[in-house]
N, C-alpha and C. Protein backbone atom coordinates (compact mmCIF):
# COMPACT_ATOMS: atom_id res chain seq x y z
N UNK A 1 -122.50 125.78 31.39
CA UNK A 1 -123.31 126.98 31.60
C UNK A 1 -124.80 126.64 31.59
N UNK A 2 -125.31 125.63 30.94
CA UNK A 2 -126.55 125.15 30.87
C UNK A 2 -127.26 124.87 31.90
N UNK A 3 -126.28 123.92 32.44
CA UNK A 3 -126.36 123.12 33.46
C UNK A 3 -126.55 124.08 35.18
N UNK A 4 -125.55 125.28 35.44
CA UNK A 4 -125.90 126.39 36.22
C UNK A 4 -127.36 127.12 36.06
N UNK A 5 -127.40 127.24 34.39
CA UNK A 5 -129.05 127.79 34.40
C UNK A 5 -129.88 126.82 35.22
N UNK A 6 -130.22 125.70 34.37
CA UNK A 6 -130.88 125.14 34.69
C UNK A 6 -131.09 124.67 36.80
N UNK A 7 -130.01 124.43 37.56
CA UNK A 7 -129.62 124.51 38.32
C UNK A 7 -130.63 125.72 39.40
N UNK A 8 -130.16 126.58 39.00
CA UNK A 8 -130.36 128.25 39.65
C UNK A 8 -131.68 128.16 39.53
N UNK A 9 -132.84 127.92 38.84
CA UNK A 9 -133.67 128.11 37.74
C UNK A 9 -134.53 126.99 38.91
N UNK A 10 -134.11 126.07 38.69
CA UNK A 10 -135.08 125.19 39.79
C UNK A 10 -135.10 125.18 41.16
N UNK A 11 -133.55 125.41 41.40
CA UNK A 11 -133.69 126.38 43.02
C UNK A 11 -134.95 126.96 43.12
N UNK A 12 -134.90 128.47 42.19
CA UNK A 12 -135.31 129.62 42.28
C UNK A 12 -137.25 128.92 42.52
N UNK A 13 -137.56 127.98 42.06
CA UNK A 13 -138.83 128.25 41.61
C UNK A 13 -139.44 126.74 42.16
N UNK A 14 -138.35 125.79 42.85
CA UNK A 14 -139.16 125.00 43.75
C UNK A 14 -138.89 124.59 45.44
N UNK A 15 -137.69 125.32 45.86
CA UNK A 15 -137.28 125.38 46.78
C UNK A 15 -138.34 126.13 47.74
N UNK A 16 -139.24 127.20 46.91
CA UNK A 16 -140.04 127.49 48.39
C UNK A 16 -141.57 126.69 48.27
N UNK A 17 -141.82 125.78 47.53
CA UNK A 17 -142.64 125.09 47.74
C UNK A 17 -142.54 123.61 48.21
N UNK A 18 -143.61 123.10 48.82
CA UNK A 18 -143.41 122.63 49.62
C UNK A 18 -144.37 121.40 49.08
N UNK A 19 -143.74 120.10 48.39
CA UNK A 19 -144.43 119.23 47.96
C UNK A 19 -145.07 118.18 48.86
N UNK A 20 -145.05 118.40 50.16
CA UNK A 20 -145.91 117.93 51.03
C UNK A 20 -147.12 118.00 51.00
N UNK A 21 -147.71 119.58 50.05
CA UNK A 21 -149.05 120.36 50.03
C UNK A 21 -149.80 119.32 48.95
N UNK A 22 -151.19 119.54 49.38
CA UNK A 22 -151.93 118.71 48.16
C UNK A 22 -152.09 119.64 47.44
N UNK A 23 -152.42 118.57 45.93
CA UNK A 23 -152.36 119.18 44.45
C UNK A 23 -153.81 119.59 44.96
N UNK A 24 -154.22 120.53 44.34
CA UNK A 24 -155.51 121.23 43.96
C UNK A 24 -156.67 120.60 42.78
N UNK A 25 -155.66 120.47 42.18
CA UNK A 25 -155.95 120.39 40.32
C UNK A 25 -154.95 120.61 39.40
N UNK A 26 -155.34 120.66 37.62
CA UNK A 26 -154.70 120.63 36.95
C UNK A 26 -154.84 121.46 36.09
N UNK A 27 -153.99 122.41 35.50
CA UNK A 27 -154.57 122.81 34.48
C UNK A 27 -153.20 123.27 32.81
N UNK A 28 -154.12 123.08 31.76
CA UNK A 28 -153.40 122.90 30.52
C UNK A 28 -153.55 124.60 30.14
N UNK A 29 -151.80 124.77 29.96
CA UNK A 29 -151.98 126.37 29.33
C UNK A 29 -151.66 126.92 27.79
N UNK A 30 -152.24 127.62 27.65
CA UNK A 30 -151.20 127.13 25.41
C UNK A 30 -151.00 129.00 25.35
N UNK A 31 -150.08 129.34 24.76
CA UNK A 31 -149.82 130.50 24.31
C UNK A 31 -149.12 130.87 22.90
N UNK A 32 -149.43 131.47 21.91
CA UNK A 32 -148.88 132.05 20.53
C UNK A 32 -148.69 133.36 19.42
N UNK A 33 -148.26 133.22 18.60
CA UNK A 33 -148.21 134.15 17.96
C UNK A 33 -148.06 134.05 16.56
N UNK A 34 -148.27 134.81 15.71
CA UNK A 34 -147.77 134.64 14.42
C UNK A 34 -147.75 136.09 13.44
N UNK A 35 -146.88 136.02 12.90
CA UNK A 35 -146.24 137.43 12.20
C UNK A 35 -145.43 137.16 10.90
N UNK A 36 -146.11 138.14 10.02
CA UNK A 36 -145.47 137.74 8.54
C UNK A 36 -145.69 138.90 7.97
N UNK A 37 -144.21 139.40 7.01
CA UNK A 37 -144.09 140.28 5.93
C UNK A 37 -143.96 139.72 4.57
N UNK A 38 -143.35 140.66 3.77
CA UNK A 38 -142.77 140.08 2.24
C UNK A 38 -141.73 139.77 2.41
N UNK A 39 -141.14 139.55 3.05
CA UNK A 39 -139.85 138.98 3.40
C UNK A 39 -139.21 137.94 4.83
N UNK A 40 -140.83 137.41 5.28
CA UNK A 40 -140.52 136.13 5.99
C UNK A 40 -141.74 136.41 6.65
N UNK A 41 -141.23 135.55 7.56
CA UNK A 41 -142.27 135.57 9.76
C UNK A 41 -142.10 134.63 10.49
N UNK A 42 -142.74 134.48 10.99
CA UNK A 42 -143.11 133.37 11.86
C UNK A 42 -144.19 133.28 12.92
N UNK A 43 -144.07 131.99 13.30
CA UNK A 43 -145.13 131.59 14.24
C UNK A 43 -144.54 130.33 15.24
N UNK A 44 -145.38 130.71 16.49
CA UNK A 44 -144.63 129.97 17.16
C UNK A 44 -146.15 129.35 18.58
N UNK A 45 -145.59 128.29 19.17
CA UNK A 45 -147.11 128.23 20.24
C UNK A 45 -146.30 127.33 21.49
N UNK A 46 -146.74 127.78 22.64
CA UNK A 46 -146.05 127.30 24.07
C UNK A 46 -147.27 126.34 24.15
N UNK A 47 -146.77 125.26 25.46
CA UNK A 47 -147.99 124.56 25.92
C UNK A 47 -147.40 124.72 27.44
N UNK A 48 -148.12 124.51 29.09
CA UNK A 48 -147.71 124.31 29.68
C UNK A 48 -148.85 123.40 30.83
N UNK A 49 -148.09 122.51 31.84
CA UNK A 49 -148.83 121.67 31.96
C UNK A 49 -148.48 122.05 34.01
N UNK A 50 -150.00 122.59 34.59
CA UNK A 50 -149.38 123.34 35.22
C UNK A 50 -150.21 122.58 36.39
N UNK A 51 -149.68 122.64 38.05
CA UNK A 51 -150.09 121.78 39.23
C UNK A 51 -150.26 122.75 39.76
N UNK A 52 -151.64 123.02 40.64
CA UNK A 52 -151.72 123.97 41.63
C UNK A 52 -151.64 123.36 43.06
N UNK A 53 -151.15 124.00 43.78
CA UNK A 53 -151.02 123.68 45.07
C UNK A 53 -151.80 124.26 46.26
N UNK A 54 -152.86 125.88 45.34
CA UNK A 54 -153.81 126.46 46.00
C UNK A 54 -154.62 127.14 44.90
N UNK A 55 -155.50 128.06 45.21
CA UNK A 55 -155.91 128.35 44.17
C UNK A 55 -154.93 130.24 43.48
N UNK A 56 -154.20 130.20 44.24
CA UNK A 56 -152.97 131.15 43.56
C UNK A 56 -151.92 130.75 42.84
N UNK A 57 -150.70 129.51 43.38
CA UNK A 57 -149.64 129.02 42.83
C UNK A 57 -150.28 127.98 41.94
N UNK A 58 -149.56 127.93 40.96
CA UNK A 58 -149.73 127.10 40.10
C UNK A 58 -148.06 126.55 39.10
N UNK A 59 -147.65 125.71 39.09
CA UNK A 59 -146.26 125.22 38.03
C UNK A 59 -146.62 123.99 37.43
N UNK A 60 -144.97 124.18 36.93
CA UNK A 60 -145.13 122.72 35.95
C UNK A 60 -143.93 122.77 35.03
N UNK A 61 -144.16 121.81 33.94
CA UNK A 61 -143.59 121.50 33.07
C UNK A 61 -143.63 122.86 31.75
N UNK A 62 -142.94 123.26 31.06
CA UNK A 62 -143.22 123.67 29.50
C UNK A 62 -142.65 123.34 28.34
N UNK A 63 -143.24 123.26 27.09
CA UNK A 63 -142.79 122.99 26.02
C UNK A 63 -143.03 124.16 24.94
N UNK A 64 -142.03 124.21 23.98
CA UNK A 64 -142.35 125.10 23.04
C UNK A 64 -141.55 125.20 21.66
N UNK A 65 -142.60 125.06 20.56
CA UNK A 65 -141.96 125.08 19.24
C UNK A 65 -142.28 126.51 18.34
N UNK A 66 -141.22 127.10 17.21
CA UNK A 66 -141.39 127.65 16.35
C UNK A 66 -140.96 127.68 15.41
N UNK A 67 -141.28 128.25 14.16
CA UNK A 67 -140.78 128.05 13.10
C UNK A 67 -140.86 129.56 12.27
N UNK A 68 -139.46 129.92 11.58
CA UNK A 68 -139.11 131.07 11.32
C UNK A 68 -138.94 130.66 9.41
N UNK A 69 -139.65 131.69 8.80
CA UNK A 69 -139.00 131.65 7.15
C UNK A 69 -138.26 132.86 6.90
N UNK A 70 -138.16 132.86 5.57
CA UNK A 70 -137.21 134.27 5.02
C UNK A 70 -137.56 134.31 3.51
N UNK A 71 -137.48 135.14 2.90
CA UNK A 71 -137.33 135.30 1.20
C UNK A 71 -136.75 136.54 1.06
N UNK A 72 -135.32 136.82 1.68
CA UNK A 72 -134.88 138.26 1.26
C UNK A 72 -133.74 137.96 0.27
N UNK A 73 -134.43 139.06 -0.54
CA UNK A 73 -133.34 138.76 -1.98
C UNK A 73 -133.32 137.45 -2.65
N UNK A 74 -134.79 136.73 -3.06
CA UNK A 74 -134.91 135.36 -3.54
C UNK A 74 -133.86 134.54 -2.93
N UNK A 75 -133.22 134.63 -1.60
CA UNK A 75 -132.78 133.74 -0.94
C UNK A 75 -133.64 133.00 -0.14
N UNK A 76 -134.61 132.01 -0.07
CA UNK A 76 -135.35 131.30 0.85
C UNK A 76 -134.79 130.75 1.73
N UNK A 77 -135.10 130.61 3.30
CA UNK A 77 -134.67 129.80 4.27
C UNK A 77 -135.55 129.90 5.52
N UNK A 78 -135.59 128.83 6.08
CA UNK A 78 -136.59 128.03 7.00
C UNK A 78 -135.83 127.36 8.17
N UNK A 79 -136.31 127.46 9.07
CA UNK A 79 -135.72 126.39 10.77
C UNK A 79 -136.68 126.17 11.52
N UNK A 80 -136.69 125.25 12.40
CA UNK A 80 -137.63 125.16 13.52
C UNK A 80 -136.37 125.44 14.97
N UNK A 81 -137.34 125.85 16.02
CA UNK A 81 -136.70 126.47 17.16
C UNK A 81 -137.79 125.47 17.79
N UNK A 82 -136.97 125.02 18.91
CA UNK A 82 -137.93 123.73 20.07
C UNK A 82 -136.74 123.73 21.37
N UNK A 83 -137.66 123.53 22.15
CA UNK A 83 -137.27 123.34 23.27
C UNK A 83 -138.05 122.79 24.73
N UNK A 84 -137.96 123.03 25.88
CA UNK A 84 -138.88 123.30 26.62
C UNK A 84 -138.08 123.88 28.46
N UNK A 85 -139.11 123.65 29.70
CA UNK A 85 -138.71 124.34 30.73
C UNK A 85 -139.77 124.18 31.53
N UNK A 86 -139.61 124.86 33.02
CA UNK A 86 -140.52 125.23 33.76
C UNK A 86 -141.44 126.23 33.70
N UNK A 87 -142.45 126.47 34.47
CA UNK A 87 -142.86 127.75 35.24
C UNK A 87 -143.24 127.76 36.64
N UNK A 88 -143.54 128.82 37.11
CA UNK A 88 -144.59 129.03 37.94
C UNK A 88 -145.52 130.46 38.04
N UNK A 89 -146.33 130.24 38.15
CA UNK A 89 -147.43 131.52 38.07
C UNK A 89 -147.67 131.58 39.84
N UNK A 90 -147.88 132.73 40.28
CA UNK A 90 -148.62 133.36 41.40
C UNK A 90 -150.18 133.97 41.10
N UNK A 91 -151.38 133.79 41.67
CA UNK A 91 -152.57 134.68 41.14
C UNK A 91 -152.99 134.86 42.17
N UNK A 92 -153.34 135.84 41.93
CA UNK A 92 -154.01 137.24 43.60
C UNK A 92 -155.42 137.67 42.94
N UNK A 93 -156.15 137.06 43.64
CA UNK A 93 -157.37 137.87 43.63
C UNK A 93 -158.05 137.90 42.10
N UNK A 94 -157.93 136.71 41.34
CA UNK A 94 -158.52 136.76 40.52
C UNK A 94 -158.64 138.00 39.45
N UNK A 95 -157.63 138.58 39.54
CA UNK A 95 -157.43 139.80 38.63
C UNK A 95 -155.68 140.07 38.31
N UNK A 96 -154.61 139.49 39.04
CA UNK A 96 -153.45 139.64 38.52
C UNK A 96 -152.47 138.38 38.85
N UNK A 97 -151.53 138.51 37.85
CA UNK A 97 -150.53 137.38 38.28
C UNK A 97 -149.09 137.91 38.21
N UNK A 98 -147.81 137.41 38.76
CA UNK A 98 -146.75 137.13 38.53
C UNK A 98 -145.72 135.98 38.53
N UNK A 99 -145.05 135.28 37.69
CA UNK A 99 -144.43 134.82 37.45
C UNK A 99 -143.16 134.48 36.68
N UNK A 100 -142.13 133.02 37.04
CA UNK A 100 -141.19 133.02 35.81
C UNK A 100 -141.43 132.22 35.23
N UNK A 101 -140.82 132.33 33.54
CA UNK A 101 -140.73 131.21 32.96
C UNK A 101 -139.30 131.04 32.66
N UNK A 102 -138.72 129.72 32.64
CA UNK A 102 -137.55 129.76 31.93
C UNK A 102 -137.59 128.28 30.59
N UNK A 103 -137.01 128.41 29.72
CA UNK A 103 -136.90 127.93 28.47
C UNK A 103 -135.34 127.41 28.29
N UNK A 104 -135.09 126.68 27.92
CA UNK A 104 -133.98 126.33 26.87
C UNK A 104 -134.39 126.05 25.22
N UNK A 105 -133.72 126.66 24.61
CA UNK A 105 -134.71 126.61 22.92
C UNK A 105 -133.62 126.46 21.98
N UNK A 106 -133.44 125.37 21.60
CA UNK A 106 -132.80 125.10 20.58
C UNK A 106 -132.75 125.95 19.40
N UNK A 107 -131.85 127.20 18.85
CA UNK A 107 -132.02 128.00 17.71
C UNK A 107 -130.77 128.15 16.90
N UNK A 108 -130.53 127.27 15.58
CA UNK A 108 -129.85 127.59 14.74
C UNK A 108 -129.08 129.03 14.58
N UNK A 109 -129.74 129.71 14.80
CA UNK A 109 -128.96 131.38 14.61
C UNK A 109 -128.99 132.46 15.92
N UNK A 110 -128.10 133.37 15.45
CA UNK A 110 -128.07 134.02 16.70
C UNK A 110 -127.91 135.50 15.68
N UNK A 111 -129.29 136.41 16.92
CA UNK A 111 -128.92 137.71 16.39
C UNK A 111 -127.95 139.31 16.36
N UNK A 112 -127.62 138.56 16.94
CA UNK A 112 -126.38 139.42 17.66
C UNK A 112 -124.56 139.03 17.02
N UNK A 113 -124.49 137.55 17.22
CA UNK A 113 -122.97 136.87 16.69
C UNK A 113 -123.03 136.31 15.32
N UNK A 114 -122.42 136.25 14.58
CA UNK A 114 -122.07 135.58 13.70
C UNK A 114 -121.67 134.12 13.29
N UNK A 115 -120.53 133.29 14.42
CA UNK A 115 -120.62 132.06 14.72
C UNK A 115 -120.80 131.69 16.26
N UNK A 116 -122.13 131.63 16.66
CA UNK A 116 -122.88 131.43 17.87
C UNK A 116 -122.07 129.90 18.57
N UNK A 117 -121.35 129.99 19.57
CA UNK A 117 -120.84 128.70 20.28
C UNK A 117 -121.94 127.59 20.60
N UNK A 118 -122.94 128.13 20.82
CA UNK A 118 -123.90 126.87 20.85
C UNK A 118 -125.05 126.86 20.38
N UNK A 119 -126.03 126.21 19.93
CA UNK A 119 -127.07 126.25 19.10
C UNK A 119 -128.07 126.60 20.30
N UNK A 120 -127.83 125.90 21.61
CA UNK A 120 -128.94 126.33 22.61
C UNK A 120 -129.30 127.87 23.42
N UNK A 121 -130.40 128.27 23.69
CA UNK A 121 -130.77 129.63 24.19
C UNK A 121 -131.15 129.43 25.18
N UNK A 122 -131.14 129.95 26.30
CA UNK A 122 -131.60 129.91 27.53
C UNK A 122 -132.54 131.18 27.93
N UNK A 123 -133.95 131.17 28.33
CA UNK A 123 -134.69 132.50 28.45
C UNK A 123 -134.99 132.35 29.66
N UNK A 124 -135.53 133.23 30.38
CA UNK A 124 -135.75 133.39 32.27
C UNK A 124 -136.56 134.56 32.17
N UNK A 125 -137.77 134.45 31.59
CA UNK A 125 -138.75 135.61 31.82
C UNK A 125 -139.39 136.08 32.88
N UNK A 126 -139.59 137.16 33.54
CA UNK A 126 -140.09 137.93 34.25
C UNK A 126 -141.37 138.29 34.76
N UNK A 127 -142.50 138.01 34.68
CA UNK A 127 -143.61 138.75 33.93
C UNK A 127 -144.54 138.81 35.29
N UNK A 128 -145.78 139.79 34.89
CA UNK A 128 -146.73 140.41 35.61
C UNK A 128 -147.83 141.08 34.76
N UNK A 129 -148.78 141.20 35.25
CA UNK A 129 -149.84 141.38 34.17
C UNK A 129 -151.74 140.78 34.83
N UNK A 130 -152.38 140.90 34.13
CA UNK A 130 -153.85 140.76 34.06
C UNK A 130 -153.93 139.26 34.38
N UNK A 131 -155.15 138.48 34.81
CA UNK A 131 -155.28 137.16 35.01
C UNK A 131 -156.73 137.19 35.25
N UNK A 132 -157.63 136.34 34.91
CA UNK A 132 -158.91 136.14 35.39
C UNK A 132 -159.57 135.09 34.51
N UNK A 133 -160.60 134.30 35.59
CA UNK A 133 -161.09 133.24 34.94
C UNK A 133 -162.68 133.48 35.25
N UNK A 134 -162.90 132.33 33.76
CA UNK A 134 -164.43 133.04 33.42
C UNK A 134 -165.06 131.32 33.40
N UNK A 135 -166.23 131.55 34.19
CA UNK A 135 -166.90 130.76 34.63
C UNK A 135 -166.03 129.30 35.13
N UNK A 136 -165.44 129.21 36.00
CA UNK A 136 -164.45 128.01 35.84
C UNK A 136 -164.06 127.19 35.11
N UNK A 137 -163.97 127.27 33.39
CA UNK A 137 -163.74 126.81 32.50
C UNK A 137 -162.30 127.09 31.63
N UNK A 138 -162.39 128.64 31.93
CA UNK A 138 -160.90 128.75 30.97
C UNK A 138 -160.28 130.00 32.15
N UNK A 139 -159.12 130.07 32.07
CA UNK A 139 -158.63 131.16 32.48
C UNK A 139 -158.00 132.32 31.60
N UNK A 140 -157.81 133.83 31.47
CA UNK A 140 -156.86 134.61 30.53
C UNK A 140 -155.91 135.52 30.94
N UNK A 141 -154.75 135.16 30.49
CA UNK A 141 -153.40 135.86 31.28
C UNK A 141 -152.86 137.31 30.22
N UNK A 142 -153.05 138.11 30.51
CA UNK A 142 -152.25 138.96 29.46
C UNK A 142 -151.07 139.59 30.15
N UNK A 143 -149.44 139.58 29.76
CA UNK A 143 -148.66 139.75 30.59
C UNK A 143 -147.56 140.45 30.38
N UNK A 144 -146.41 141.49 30.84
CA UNK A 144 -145.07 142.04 30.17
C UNK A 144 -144.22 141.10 31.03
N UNK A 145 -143.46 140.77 29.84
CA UNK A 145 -142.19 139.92 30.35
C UNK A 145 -141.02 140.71 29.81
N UNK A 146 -139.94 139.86 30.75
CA UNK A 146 -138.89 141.39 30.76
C UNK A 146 -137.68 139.58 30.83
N UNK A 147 -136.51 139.51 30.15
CA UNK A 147 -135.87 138.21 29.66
C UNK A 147 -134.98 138.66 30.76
N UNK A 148 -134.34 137.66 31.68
CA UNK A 148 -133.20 138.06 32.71
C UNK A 148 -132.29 137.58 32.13
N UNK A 149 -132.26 136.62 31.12
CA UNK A 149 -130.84 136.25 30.98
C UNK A 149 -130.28 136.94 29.43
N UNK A 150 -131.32 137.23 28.37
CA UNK A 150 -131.46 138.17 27.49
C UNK A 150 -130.10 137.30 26.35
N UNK A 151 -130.29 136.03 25.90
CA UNK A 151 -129.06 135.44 25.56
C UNK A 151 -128.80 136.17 23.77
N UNK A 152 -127.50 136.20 23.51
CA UNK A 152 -127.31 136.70 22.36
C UNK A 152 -128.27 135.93 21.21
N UNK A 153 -128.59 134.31 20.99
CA UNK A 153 -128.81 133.50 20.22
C UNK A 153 -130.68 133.40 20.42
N UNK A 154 -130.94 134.14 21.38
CA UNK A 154 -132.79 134.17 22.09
C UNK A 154 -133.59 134.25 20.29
N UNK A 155 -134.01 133.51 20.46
CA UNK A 155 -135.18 133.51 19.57
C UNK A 155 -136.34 134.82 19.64
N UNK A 156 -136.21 134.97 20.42
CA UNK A 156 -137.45 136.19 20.53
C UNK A 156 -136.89 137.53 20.54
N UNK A 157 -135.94 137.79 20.18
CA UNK A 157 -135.28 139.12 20.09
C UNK A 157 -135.85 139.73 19.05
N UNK A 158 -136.18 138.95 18.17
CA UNK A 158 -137.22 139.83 16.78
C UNK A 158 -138.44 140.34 17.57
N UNK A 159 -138.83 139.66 18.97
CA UNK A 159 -140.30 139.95 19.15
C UNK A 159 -139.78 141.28 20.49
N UNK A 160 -138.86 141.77 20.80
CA UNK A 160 -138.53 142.81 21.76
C UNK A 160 -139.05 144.06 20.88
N UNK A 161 -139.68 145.00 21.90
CA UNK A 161 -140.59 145.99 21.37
C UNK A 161 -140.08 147.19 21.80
N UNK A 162 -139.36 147.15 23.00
CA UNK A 162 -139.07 148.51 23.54
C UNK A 162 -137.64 149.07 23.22
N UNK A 163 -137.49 149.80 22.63
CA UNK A 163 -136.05 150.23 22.14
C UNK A 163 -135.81 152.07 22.32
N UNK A 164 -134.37 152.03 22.57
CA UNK A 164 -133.95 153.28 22.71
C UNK A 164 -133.26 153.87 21.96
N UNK A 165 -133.31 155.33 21.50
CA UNK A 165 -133.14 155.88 20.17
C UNK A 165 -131.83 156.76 21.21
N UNK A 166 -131.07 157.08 20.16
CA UNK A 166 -129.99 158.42 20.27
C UNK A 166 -130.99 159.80 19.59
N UNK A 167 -130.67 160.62 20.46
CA UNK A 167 -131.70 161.45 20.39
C UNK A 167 -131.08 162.92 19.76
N UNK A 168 -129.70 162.26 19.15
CA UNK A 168 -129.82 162.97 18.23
C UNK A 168 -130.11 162.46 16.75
N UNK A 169 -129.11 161.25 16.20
CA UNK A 169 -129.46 160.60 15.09
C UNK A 169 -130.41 159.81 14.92
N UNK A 170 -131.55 159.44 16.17
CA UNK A 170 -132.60 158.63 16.33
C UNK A 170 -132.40 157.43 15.57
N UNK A 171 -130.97 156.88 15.76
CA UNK A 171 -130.54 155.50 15.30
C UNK A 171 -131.13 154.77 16.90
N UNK A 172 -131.16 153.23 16.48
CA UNK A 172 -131.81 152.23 17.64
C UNK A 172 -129.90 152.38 18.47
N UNK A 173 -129.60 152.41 19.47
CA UNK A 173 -128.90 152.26 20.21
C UNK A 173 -128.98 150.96 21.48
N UNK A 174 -130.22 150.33 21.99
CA UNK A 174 -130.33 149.07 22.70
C UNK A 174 -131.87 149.17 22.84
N UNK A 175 -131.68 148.14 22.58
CA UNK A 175 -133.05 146.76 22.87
C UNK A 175 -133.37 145.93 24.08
N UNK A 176 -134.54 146.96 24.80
CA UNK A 176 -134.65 145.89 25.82
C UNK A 176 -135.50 144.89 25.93
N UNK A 177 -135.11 143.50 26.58
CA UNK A 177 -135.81 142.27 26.11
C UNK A 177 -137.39 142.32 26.79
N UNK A 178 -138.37 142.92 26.30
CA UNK A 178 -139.43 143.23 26.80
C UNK A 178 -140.20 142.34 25.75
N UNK A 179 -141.28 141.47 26.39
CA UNK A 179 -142.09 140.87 25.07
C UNK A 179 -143.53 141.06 25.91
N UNK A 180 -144.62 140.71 25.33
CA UNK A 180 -146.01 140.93 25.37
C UNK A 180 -146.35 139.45 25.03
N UNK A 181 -146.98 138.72 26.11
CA UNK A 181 -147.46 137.64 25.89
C UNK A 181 -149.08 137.13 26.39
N UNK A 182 -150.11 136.55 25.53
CA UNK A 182 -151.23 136.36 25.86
C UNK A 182 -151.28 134.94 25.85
N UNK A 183 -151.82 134.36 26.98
CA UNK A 183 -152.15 132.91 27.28
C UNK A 183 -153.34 132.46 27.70
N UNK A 184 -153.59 131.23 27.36
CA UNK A 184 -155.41 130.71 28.18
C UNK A 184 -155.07 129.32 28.98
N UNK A 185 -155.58 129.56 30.06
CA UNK A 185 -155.30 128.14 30.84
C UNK A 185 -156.78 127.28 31.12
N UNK A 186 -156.79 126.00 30.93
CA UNK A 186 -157.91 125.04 30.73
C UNK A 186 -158.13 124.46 32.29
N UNK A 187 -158.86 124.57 32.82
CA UNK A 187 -158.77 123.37 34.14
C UNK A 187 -158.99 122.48 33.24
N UNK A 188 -158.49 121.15 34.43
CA UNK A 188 -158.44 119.35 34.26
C UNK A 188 -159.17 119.00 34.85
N UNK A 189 -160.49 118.41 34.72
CA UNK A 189 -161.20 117.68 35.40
C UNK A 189 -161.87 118.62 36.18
N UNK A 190 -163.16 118.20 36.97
CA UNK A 190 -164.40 118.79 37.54
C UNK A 190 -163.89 119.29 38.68
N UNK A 191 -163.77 121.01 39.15
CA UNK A 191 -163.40 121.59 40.61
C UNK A 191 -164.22 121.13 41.42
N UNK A 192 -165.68 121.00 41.30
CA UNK A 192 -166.45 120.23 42.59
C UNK A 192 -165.84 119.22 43.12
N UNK A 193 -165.52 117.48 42.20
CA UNK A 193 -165.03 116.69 42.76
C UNK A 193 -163.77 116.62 43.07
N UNK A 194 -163.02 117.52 42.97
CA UNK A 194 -161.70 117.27 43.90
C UNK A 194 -162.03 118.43 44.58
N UNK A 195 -162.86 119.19 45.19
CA UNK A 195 -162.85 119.80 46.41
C UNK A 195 -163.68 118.82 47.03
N UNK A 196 -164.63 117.83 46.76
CA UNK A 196 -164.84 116.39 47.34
C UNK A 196 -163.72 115.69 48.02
N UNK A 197 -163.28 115.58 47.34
CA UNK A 197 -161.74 114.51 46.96
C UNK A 197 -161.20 114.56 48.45
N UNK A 198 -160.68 116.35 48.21
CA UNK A 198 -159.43 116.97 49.68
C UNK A 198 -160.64 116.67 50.69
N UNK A 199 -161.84 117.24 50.52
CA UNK A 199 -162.44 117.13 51.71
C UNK A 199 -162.48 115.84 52.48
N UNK A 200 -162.82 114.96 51.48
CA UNK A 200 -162.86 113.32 52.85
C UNK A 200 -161.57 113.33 52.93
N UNK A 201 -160.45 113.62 52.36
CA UNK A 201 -159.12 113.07 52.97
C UNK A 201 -158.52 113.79 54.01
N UNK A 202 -159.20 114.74 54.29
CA UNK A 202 -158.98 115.75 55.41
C UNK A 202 -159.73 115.02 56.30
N UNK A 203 -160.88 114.38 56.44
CA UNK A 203 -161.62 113.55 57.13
C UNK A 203 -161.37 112.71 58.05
N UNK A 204 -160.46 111.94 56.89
CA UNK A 204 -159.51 110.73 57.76
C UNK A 204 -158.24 111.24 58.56
């Protein structure tokens, strides 16, 4: 089943590009969070290492670690969640983006089952949202992601926000995998000299 994700997943997100195109540039993206009660939290931080092919598409590689505690009922307990994956981002006009990400994330527990068949999670996020870069130095993405594959064992199911009540007992009845994610992307190296760069090689 991994192996189909993964599969589908790279279809989906390099089949219409076309690695004939020159790289543009480079740029380094990091995204996180962190959340804590009297009775645990966590924190967690993405990195992604991303190739543009214009100044809209942009992919790559991702990596990502977290780490979850607990103290309910002087029971203490601790894990780390790691993994990593692709992306790709689309950006229009310097004011919005869309893209997927997908993840495989290694997570000890699952919130939904009791004895989870595999320790691995598979995520396939959705997202769309704000994008703009400030003075060609950093870029800022603020974005709703929506999980397509929504796995029972997902690590981020604590972080799903949108939920639906029975409207009479206003008990939670389903959880949809909606998360809120803020990211900053770094260019690599000087945009003048590699618009140098393409230019003489367009030359020849």
């Amino acid at each position: 089943m991994r192996r189909l994700y993964l599969f589908t997943v790279l279809t989906i997100f390099f089949n219409p590009i076309s690695f004939s195109q020159k790289i543009s540039g480079s740029e380094i993206g990091l995204d996180g969070y962190f959340g804590a009660s009297n009775v645990g939290g966590s924190f967690g931080v993405g990195a992604k290492y991303g190739l543009k092919t214009s100044e809209s598409l942009i992919f790559g590689p991702s990596m990502r670690f977290m780490r979850t505690w607990s103290n309910n009922l002087g029971l203490k307990n601790s894990f780390n969640i790691w993994g990593g994956g692709v992306f790709a981002h689309y950006r229009y006009a310097n004011s919005l983006f869309a893209g997927l990400e997908f993840e495989m994330l290694k997570s000890p527990i699952s919130y939904t089952i009791v004895n989870p068949t595999s320790n691995w999670a598979a995520t396939l996020f959705l997202g769309a949202g704000f994008s703009r870069e400030f003075n060609e130095k950093i870029r800022l993405n603020i974005g709703l992601y929506y999980d397509l594959i929504n796995a029972d064992n997902s690590p981020f199911r604590p972080s799903y926000f949108m939920k639906i009540k029975d409207s009479q007992t206003g008990q939670v009845t389903k959880i949809l995998p909606f998360i809120y994610r803020l990211a900053i992307f770094i260019p690599l190296g000087n945009k003048e000299v590699l618009d140098e760069e393409i230019e003489d090689e367009d030359a020849w």
